[in-house]
Structure formats: C-alpha cells, structure tokens
Protein backbone atom coordinates (compact mmCIF):
# COMPACT_ATOMS: atom_id res chain seq x y z
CA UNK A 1 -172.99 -72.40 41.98
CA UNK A 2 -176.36 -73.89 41.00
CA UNK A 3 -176.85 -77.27 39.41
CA UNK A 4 -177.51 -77.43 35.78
CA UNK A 5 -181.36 -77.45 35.05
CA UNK A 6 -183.19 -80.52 34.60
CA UNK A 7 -184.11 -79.31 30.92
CA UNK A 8 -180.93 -77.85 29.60
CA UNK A 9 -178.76 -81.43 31.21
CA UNK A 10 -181.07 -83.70 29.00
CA UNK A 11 -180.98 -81.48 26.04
CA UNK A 12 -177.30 -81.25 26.41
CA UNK A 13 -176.54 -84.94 26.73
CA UNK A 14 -179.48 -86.58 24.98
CA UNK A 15 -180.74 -83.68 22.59
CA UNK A 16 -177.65 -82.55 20.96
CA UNK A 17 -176.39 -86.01 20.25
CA UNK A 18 -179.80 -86.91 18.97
CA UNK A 19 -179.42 -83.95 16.76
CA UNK A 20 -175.80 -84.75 15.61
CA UNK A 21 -177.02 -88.17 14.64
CA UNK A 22 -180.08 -86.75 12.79
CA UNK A 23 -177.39 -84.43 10.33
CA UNK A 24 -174.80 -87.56 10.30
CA UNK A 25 -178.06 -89.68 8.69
CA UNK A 26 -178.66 -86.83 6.34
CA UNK A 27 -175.02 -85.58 5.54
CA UNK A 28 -173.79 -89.14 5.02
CA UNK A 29 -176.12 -91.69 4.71
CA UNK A 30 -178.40 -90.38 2.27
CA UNK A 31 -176.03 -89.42 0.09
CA UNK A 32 -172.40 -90.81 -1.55
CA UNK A 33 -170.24 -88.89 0.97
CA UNK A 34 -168.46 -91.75 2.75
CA UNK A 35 -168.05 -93.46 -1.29
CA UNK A 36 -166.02 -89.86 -2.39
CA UNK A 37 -163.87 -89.84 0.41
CA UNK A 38 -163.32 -93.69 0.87
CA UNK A 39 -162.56 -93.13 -3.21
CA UNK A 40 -159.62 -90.78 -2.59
CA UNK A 41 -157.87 -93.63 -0.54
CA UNK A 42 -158.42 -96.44 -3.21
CA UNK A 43 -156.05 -97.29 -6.25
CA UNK A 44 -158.38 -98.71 -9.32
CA UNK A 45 -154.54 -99.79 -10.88
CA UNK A 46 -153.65 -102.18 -7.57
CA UNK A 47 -157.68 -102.83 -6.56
CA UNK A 48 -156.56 -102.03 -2.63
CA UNK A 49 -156.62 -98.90 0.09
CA UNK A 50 -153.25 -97.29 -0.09
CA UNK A 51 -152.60 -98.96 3.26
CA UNK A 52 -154.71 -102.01 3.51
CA UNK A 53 -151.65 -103.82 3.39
CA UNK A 54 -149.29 -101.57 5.40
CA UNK A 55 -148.28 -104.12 8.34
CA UNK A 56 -146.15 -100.89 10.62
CA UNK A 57 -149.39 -99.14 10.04
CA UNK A 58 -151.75 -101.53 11.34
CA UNK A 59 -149.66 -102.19 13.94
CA UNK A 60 -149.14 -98.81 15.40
CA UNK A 61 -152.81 -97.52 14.48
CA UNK A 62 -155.05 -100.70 15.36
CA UNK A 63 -152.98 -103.36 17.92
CA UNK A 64 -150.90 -101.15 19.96
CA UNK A 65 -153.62 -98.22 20.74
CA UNK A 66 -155.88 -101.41 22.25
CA UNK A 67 -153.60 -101.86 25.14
CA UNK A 68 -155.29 -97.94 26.43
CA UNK A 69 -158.82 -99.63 26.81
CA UNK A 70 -157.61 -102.71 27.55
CA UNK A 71 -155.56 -101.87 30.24
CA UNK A 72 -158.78 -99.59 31.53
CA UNK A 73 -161.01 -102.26 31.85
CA UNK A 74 -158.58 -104.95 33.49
CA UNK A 75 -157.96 -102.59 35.76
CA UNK A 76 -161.44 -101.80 36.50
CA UNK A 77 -161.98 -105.21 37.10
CA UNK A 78 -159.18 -105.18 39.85
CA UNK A 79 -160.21 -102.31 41.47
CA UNK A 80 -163.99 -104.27 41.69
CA UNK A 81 -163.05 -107.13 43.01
CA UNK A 82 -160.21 -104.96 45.54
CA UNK A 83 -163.06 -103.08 46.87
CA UNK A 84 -164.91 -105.90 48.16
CA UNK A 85 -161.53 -107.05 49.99
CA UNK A 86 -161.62 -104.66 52.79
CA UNK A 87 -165.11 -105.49 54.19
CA UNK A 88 -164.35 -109.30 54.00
CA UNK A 89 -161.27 -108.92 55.94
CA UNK A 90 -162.69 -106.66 58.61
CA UNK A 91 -165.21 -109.55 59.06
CA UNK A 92 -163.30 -112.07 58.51
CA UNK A 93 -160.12 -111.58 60.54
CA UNK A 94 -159.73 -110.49 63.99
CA UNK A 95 -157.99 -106.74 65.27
CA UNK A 96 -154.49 -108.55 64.99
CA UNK A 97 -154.47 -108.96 61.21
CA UNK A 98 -156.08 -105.22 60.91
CA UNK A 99 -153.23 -103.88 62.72
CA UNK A 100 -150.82 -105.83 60.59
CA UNK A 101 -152.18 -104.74 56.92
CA UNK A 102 -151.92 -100.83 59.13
CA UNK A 103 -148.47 -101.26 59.65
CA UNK A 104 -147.49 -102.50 56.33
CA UNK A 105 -149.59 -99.55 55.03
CA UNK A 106 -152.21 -102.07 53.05
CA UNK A 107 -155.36 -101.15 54.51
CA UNK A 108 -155.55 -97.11 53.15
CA UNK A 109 -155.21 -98.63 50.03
CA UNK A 110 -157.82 -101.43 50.57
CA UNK A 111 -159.94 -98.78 52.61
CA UNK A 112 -159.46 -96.44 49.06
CA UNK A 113 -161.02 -99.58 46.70
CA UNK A 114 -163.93 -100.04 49.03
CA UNK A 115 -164.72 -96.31 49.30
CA UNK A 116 -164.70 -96.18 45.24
CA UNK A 117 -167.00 -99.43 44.56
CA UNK A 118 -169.46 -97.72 42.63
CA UNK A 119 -166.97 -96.22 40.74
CA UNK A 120 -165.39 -99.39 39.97
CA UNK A 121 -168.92 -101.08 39.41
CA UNK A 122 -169.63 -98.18 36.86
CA UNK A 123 -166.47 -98.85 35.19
CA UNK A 124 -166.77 -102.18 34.38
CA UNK A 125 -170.64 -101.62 33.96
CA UNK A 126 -170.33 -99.57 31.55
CA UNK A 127 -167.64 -100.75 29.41
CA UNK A 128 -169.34 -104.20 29.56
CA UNK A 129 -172.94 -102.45 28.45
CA UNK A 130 -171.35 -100.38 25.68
CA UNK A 131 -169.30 -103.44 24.04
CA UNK A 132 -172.65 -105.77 24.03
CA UNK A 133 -174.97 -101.99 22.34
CA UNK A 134 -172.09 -101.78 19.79
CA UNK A 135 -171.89 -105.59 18.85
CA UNK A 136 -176.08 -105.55 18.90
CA UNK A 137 -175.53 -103.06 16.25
CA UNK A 138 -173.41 -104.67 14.23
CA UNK A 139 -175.25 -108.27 14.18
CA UNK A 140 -178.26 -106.58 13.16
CA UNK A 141 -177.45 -104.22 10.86
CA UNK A 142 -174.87 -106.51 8.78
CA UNK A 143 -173.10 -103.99 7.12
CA UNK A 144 -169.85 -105.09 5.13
CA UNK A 145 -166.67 -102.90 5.38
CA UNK A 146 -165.44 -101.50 1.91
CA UNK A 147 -162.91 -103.49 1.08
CA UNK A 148 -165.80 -106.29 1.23
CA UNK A 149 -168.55 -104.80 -0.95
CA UNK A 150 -168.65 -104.77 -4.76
CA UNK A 151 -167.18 -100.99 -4.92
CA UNK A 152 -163.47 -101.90 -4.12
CA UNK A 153 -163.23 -105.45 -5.16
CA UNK A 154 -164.99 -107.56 -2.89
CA UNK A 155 -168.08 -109.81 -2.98
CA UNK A 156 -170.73 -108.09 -0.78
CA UNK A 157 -173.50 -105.36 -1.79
CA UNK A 158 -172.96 -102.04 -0.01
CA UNK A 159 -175.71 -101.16 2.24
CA UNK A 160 -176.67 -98.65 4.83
CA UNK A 161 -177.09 -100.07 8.24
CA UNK A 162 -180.85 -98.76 8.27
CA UNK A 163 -181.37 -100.58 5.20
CA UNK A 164 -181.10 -103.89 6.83
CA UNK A 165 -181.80 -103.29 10.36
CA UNK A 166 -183.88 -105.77 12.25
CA UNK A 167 -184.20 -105.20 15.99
CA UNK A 168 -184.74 -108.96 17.25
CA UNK A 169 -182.72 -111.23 15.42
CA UNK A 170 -179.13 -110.98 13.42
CA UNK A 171 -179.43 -109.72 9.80
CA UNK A 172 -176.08 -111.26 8.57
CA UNK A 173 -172.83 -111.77 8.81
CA UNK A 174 -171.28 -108.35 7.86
CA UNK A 175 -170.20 -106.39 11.12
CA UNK A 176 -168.80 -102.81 10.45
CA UNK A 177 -171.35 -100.94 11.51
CA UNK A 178 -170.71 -98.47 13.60
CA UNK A 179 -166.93 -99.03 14.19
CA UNK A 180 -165.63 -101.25 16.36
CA UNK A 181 -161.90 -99.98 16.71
CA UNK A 182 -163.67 -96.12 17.24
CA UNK A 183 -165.96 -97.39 19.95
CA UNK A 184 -162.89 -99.33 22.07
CA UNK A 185 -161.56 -95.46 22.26
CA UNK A 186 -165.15 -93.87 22.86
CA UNK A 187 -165.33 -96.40 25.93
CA UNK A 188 -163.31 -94.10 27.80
CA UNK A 189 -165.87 -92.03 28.24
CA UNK A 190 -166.29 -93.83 31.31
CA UNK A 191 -163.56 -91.82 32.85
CA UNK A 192 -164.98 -88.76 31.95
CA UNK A 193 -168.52 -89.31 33.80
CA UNK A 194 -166.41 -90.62 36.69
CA UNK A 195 -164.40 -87.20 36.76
CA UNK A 196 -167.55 -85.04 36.33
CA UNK A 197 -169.51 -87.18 39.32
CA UNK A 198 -166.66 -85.66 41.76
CA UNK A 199 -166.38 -82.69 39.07
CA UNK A 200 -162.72 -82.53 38.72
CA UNK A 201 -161.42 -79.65 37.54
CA UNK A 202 -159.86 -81.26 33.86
CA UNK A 203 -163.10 -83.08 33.41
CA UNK A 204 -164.03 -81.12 30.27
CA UNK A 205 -160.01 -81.93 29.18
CA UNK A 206 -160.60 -85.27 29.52
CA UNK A 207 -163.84 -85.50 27.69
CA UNK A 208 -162.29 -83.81 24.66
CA UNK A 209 -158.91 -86.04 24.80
CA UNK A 210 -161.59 -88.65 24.63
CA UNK A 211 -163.49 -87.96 21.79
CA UNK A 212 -160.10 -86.75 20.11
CA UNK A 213 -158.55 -90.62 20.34
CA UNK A 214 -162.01 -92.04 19.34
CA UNK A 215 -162.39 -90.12 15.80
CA UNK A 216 -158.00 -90.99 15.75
CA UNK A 217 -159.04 -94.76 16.65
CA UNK A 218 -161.44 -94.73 13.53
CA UNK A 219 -160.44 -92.52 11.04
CA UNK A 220 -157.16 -94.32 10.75
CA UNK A 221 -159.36 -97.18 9.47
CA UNK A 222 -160.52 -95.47 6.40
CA UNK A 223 -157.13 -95.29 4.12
CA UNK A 224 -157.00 -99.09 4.99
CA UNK A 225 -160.50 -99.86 3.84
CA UNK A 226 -162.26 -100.95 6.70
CA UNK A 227 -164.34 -98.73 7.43
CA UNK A 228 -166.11 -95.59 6.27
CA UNK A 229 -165.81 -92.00 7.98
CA UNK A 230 -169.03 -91.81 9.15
CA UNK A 231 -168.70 -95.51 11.08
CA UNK A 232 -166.93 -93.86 13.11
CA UNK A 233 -168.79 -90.32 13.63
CA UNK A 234 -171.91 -93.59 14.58
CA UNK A 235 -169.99 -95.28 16.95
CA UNK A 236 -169.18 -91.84 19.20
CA UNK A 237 -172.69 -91.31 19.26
CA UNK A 238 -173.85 -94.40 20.14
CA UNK A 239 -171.10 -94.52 22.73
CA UNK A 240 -171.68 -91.66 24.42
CA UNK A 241 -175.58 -92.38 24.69
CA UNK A 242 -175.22 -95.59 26.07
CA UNK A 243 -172.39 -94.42 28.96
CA UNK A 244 -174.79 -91.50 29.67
CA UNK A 245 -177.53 -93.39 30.28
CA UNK A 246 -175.65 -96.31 32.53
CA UNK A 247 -173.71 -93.22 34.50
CA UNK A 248 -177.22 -91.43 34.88
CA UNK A 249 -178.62 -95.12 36.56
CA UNK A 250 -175.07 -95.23 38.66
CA UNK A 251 -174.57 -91.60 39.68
CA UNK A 252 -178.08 -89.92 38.88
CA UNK A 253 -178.89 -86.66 37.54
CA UNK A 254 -178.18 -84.18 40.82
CA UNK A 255 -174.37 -85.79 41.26
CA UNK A 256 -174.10 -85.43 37.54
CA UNK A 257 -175.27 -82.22 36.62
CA UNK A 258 -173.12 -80.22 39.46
CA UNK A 259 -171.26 -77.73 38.01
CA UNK A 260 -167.40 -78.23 37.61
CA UNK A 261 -164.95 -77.43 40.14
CA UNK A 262 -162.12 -75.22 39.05
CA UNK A 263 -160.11 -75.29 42.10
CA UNK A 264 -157.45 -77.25 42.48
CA UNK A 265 -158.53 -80.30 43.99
CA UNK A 266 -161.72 -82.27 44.35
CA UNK A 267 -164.60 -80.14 46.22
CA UNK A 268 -164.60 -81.20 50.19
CA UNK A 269 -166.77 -84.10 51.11
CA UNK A 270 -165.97 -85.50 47.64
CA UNK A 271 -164.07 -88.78 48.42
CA UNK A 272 -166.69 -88.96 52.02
CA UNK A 273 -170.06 -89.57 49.20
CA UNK A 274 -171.22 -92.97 49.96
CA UNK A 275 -170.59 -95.14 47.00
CA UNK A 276 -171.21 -98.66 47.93
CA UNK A 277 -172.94 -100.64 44.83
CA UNK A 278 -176.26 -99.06 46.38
C-alpha cells in the first residue's frame, strides 16, 4: 500500500487540529459557553461546585488516574537508561560475562532495550517537551480556574487566556489554562506515534482510548470547579501538536505516514529498523 501523501499527512495532523482550535476559539471563547455549563454545576445557596468538596471523588477522578502517566514515563525512563546497558557491557566486559547474562536469559532482554532506544528517547522526549509547552502556557496566559474568579466566589477577574497572553515573560500567577490534569492523559499520545511508527494493527484503538481518557481526565474537573470544558478541549490540541511535531523530528514523515498494518503482527523488518538515538 502507498504512503500517505505529503499534503493530505500535514493537513491531517497539523490542518485539522488547527481547524478544531480555530471553532473551539469561536464556539467557546468568544462567547459565555464554558460560564452556562460551568453554571449548571454551581449552587448560588452553598457558593461551591456540587463536588468541589467531594474527597472519594477527587480521589478516584484526579490522584489515582495519575499513577497511568506516571507509571508511563518512569518507565520510559528505565527503558532509556536499559538501552544504553547492553553496549556498555559488550565493551566493557569480556565473552565470559556475555555468556553468563545468555544463560541466565538477560541479554535478549538487554539486546530488546538497546534495539528500542529511540523509542525510549521519544518517550521521555516527548513527555518531557509536552509538560514544559503546557506549563509555558499556563505562566503566560495566567488564567484563574472558576472557583477563583469573581463568578463563583473567589477573588480573581475571569479572563480568556488570549486576553493576557504574553509570549516572553509570565503574565501572573493564575495557571488553568489549558488543563493540566487533561494534558497528563493527552501525554499518552506518545504511545500512539510509537505504535503507528511500526504501524501496529490497534494503533487507531489506541489513539482513540487516548483521547477518550484525556477529555475523562478533564471533564471530571468541571463539576468540581477547576476548570472549564473547553480547558480541556485546549489542552488535547495543544498536546497532540506538540507530540506530532517531536515524533515527526524522532521518526520523520516516511516512517510516520506508512499506512497501518492490519495483520496480525508487526510488518517484517519492523523490530530490524535501526533506532539508535541517531
């Protein structure tokens, strides 16, 4: 099957989400829309989110799901630092020790981690370039959460992030915007581009799982007042852009526009693609 076009990959990846962010900015930020529905969540009588203060809540919707991303990137890190293991030893130690991690069964496994550096590399690349775009935007956008603006009883002037943008230097102290919780599940998106460079057949599964515990990760912050809906709808966006472009400098555009494989493995000559950190 032939590759995906040069045009149609870009326009996929780049265009559409440019174009989803262009009808977010008009559909929510120019008008009231994240005010009505935030509104159907808040209780004038008690002056909080029906459950701000819901401990079990916050608990099962914002600490526990961390451990999934967490978990991801610590073991990204692992796999990093395991992949440089192999060629050390080879180097390092003489035929003796080599035979020894053979017959203990050590050295597929170590052979596995340095076959899969750039993976690993891309991993923790990636994450760690995502985190640092979504915490530039919210140093220099300074936008409050709800429950901290004037609206539902707290101190702090709403205001869109484009309202008080600036590009080299922090424009406050508020930091909701986009969302924070939504972008640790958006991360993941890491996997995906992984999957799609050796075009596994559940890539397009996985992407959608993805995006599906993202807009769960944020949306669960609105009836607690943290955040607005369309925080979230920002922070996939900005998410996927930024992955894109750091998979696109790991993998290029040939390995990553290939079409997918629907058989049941990965295609041959997959796991033999050199992928030292190049």
């Amino acid at each position: 099957m032939p590759t995906v076009t040069r045009q149609r990959f870009y326009l996929v990846n780049i265009g559409f989400p440019l174009l989803l962010a262009g009808l977010l900015f008009c559909i929510f930020d120019l008008t009231n829309l994240d005010i009505l529905i935030s509104n159907q969540f808040y209780d004038p009588a008690t002056h909080s989110f029906v459950l701000e203060h819901d401990r079990a809540f916050e608990k099962l919707t914002h600490k526990l799901p961390r451990i999934l991303p967490d978990t991801t990137g610590e073991v990204s890190v692992i796999g990093m630092l395991l992949s440089f293991l192999w060629p050390l030893l080879q180097r390092a130690t003489g035929g003796r020790r080599i035979a020894l991690l053979e017959s203990i069964r050590l050295a597929p496994a170590l052979r596995w981690f340095a076959a899969h550096r750039r993976d690993f590399l891309f991993l923790v690349v990636s994450i760690a370039v995502t985190t640092g775009v979504v915490h530039y935007f919210k140093s220099h956008t300074s936008v409050w959460c709800p429950v901290e603006t004037t609206l539902y009883g707290g101190v702090h002037e709403k205001r869109e992030w484009f309202e008080n943008f600036r590009l080299l230097h922090e424009a406050g102290e508020g930091r909701c915007w986009p969302g924070g919780h939504a972008s640790s599940g958006f991360t993941l998106l890491a996997l995906y581009f992984v999957a799609r460079r050796y075009r596994w057949r559940f890539t397009r599964p996985l992407l959608l799982a993805v995006m599906v515990l993202g807009m769960i990760y944020g949306s669960t912050r609105v009836p607690q007042g943290w955040h607005f809906v369309s925080h979230t709808f920002w922070s996939g966006i900005i998410v996927w852009l930024t992955m894109f472009g750091t998979a696109l400098a790991f993998y290029g555009r040939e390995r990553l526009s290939q079409p997918i494989a629907f058989e049941g493995t990965l295609p041959s000559g997959a796991a033999s693609v050199p992928v030292t950190a190049g």
